[in-house]
Protein backbone atom coordinates (compact mmCIF):
# COMPACT_ATOMS: atom_id res chain seq x y z
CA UNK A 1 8.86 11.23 18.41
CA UNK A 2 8.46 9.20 21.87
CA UNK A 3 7.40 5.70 21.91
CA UNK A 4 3.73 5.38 22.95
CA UNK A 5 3.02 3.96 26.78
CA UNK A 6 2.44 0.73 26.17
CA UNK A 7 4.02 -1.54 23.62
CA UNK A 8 2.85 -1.85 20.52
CA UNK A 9 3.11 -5.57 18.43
CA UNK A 10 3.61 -4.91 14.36
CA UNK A 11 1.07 -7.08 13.72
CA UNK A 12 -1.35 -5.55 16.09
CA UNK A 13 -2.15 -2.09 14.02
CA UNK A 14 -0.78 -2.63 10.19
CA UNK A 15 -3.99 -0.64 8.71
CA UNK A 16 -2.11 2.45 10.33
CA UNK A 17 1.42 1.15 9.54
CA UNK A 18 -0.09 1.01 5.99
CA UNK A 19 -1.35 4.86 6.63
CA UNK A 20 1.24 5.94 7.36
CA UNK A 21 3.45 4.76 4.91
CA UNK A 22 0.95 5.94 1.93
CA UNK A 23 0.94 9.62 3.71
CA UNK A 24 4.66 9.19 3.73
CA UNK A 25 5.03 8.36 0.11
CA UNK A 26 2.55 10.62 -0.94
CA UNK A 27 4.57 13.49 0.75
CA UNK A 28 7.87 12.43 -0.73
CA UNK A 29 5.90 12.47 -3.99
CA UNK A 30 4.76 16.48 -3.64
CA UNK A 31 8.04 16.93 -2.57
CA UNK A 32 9.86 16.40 -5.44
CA UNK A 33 7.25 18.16 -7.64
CA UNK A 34 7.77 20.80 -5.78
CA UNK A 35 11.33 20.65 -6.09
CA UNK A 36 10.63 20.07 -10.08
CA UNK A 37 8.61 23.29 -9.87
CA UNK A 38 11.31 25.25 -7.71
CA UNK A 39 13.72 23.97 -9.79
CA UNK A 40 12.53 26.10 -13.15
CA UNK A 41 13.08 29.76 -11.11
CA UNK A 42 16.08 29.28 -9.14
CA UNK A 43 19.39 27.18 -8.78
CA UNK A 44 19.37 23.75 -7.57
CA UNK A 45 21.46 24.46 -4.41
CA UNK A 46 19.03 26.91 -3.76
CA UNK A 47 15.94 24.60 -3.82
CA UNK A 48 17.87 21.64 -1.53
CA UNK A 49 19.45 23.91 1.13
CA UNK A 50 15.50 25.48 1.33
CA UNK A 51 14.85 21.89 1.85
CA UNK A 52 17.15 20.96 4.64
CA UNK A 53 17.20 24.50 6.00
CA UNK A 54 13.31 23.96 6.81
CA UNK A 55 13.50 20.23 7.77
CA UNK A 56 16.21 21.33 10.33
CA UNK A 57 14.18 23.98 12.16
CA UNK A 58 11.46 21.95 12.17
CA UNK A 59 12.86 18.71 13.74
CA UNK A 60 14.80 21.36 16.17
CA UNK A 61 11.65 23.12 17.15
CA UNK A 62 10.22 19.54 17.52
CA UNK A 63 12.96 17.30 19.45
CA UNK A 64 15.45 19.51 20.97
CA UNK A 65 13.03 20.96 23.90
CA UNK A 66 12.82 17.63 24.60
CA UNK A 67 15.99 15.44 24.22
CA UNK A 68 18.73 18.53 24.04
CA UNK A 69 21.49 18.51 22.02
CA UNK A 70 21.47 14.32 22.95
CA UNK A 71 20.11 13.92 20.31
CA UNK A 72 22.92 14.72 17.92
CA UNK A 73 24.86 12.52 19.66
CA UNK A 74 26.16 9.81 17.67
CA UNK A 75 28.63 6.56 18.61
CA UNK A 76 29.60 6.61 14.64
CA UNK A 77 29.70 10.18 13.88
CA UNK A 78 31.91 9.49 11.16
CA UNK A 79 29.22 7.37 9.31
CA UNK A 80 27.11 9.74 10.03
CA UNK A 81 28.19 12.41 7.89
CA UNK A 82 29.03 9.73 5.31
CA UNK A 83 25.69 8.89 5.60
CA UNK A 84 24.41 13.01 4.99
CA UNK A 85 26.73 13.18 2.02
CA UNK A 86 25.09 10.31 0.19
CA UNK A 87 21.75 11.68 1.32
CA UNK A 88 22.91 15.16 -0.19
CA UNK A 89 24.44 13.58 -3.30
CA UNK A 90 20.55 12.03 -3.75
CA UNK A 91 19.16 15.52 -3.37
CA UNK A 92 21.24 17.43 -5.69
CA UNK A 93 21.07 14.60 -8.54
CA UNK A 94 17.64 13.55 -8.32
CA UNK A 95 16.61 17.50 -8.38
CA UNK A 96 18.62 18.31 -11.18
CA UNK A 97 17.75 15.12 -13.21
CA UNK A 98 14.06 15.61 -12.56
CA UNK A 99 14.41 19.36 -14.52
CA UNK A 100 15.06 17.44 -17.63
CA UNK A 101 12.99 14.24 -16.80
CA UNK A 102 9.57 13.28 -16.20
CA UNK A 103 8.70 13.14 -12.46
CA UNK A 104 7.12 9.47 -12.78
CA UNK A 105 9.98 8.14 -14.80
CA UNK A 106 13.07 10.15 -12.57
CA UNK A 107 10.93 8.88 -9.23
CA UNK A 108 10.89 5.16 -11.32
CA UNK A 109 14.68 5.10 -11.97
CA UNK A 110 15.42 6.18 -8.79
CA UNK A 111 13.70 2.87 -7.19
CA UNK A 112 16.89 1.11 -8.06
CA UNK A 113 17.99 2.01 -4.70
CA UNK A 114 16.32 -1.53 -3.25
CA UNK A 115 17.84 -3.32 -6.15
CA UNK A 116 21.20 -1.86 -5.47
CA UNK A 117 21.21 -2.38 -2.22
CA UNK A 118 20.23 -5.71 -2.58
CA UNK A 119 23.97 -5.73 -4.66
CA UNK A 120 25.83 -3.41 -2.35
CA UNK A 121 25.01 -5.84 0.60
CA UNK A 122 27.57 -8.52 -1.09
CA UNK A 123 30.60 -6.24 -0.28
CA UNK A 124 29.76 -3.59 2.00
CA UNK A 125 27.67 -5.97 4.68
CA UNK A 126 29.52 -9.40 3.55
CA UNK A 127 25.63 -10.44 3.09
CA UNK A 128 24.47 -13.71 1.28
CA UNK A 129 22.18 -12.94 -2.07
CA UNK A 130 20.84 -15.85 -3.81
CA UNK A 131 20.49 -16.53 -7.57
CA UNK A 132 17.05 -15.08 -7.62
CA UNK A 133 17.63 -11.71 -5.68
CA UNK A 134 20.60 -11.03 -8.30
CA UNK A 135 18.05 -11.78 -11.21
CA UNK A 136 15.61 -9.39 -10.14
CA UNK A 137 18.46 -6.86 -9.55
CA UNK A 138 19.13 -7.43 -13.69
CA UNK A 139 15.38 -8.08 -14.32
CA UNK A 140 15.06 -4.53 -12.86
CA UNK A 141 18.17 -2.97 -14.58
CA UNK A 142 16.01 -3.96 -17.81
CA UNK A 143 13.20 -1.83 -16.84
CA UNK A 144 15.43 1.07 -16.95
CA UNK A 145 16.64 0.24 -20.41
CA UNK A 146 12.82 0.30 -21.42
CA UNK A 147 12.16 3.12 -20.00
CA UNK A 148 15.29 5.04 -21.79
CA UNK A 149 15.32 2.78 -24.66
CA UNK A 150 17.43 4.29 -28.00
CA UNK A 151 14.83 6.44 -29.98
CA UNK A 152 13.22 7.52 -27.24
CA UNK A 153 12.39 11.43 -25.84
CA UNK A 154 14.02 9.68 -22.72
CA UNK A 155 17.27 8.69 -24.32
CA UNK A 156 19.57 11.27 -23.35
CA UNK A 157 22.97 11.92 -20.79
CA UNK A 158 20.18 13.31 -18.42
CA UNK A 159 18.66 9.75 -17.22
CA UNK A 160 22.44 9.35 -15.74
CA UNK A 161 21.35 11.83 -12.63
CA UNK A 162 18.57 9.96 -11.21
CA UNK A 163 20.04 6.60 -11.95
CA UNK A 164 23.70 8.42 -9.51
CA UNK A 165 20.87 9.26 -7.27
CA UNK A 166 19.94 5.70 -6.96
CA UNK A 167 23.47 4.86 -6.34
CA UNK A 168 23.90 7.74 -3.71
CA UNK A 169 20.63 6.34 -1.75
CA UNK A 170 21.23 2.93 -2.40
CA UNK A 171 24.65 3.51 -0.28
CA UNK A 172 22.72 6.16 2.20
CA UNK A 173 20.54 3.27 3.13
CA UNK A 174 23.01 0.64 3.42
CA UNK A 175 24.73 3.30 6.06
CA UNK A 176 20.99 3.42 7.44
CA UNK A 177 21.01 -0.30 8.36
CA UNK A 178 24.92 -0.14 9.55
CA UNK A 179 23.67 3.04 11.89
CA UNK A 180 20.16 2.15 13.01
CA UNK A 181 22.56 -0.38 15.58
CA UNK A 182 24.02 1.86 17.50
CA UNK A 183 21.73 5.10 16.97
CA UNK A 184 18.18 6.15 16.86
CA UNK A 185 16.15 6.80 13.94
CA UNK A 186 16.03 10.30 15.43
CA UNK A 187 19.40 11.32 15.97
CA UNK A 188 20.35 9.93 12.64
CA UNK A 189 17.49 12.08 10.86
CA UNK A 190 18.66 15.40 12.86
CA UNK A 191 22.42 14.88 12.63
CA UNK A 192 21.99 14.12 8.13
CA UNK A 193 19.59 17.23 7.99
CA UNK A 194 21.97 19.54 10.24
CA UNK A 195 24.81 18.15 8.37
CA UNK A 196 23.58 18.71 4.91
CA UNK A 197 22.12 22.50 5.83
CA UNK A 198 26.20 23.37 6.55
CA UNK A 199 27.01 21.85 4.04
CA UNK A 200 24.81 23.12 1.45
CA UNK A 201 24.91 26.95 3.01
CA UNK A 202 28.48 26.99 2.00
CA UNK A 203 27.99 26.60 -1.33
CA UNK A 204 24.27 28.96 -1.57
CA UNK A 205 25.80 31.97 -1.33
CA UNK A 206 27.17 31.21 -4.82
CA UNK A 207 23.65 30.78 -6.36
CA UNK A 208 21.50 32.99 -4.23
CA UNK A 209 18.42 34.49 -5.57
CA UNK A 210 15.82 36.54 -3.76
CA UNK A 211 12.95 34.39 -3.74
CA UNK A 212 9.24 35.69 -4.28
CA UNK A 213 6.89 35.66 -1.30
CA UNK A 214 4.83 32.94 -3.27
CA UNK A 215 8.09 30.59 -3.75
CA UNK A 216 9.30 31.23 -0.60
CA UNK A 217 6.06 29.26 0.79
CA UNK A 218 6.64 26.76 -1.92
CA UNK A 219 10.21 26.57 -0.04
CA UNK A 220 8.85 25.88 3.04
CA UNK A 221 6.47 23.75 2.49
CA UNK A 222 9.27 21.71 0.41
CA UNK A 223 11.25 21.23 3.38
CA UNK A 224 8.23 20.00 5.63
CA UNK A 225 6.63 17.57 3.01
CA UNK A 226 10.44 16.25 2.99
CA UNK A 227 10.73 15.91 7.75
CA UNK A 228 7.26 14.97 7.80
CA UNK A 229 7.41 12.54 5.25
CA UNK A 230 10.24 11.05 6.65
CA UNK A 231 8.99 11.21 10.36
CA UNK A 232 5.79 9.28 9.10
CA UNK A 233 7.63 6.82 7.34
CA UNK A 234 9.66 5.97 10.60
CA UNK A 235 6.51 5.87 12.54
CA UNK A 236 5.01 3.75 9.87
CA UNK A 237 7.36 0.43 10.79
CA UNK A 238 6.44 1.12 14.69
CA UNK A 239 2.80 -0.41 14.00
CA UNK A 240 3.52 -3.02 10.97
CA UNK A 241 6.44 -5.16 9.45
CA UNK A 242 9.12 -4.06 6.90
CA UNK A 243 7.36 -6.65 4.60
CA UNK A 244 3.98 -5.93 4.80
CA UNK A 245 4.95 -2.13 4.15
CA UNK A 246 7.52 -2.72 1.05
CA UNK A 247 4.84 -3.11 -1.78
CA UNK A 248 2.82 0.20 -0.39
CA UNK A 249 6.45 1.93 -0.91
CA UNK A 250 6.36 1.59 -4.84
CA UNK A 251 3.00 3.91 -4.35
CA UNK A 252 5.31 7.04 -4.59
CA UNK A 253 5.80 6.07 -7.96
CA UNK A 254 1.90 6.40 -9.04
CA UNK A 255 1.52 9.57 -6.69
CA UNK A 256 4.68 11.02 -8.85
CA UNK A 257 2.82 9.86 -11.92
CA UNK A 258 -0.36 11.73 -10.94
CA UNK A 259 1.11 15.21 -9.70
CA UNK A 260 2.95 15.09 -13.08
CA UNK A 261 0.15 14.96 -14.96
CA UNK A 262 -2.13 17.41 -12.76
CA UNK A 263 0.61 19.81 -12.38
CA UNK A 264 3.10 19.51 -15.22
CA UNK A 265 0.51 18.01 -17.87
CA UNK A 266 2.82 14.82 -18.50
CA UNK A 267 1.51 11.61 -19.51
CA UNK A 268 3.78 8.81 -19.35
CA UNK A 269 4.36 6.44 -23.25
CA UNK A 270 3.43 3.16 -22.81
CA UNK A 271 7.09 1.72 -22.86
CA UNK A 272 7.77 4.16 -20.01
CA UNK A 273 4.79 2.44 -17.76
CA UNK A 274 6.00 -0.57 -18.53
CA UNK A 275 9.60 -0.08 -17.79
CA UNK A 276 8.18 1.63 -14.67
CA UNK A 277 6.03 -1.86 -14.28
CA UNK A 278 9.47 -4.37 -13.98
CA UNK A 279 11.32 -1.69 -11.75
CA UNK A 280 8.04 -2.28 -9.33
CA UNK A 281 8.15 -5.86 -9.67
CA UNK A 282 11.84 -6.45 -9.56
CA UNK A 283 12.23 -4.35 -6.33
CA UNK A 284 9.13 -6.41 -4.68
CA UNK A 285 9.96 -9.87 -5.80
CA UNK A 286 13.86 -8.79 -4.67
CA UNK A 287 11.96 -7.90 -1.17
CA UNK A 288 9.94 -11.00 -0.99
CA UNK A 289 13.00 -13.23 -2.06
CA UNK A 290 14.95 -11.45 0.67
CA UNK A 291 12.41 -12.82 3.28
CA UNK A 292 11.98 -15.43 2.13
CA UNK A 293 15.98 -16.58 2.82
């Protein structure tokens, strides 16, 4: 999307920063139910090339009357597609995990990616992280552990997929920082989804199905809760700070919570809230440390 006329402070409009960023979370949130939902009638590659098949047209149809093919040009196209593969890896993990796992408590696990990053910035970016940052990185580990703790229904090989999407998106938005230097939020957005949808239609012919009309809707609408979401998230730090945002970020994890109840009848236990409880802390205090220094 352009840049409006005039320019804008982030301090000067953070109730529609903040918005935006709940939209955008609340988005990513239907989009993974619907990729939970998706996920019980046909093959996972199935569901995430939908996805990226639909988020590609879309940002097509949106940016390339405007900017051309420009816009996929890239001065790192290398870590570009590095970048798409970890955002694919995410996909495919966190879509197959979620099958076998609670939405709130996948979406939960999968908010290690701050954490992580917070730990991947020692040797990928050469970045300084101070006593505190690296305790709330273990502080949050620990709400993992009490969210899959022995005994429990959660307690199985399963958790392992949302925790390697963490990993996968931790890196992807490491790559994200590296990128967002010497490329627009844009081209970076179009090249991963255009990227992932050859990727991904390589392997769908493998797994194809013939959808029904009803879940073929469902598809699409997957894959524009997914490029809007994203689209409003970017938008979201034109009008407030990265800090201000962060805590309204951890709101995905409530929206999960609620569409798993309305729409898969799923209540969370009370260890699992309150595993779900240090993840949200850890990432924020990690976050607030980070500004702090």
């Amino acid at each position: 999307m352009s840049l409006p006329s005039s320019p804008l402070s982030t301090a000067q409009q953070p109730f529609r920063g903040i918005l935006l960023i709940l939209l955008a979370t609340f988005l990513f949130a239907s989009h993974d139910a619907l990729s939970k939902y998706l996920s019980g009638f046909y093959p996972v590659v199935m569901v995430v090339w939908a996805r990226y098949v639909v988020h590609t047209l879309l940002m097509a149809g949106i940016f390339l009357p405007q900017s051309g093919l420009r816009v996929l040009r890239s001065k790192r196209p290398g870590l570009q597609v590095l970048r798409a593969v970890c955002l694919l890896g995410t996909s495919l993990l966190f879509t197959t995990g979620i099958r076998y796992i609670p939405l709130a408590e996948a979406t939960a696990v999968n908010f290690l990616a701050p954490l992580l990053v917070t730990a991947l910035s020692v040797p990928l970016l050469g970045e300084r992280v101070t006593k505190g940052q690296w305790a709330a990185v273990l502080v949050g580990f620990s709400g993992v552990l009490v969210i899959v703790h022995p005994g429990g229904e959660l307690f199985t090989p399963a958790v392992l997929l949302p925790f390697g999407s963490a990993l996968c998106f931790g890196v992807y938005q490491i790559l994200t920082r590296i990128l967002a230097t010497v490329d627009t939020p844009t081209t970076s957005n179009f090249f991963a989804g255009l990227c992932n949808t050859l990727l991904v239609s390589l392997l769908v012919p493998f797994f194809w199905q013939v959808p029904t009309w009803g879940h073929a809707v469902l598809m699409i609408a997957l894959g524009t809760c997914g490029m809007t979401a994203h689209l409003m998230l970017t938008q979201a730090f034109r009008f407030a700070a990265p800090a201000l945002l962060a805590p309204f970020g951890y709101c995905q994890i409530v929206f999960a919570g609620l569409l798993g109840f309305v729409v898969f009848a799923h209540t969370p236990s009370a260890s699992a809230m309150l595993g779900i409880a240090v993840i949200c802390l850890s990432g924020l205090a990690a976050a607030w440390l980070q500004k702090r220094g």
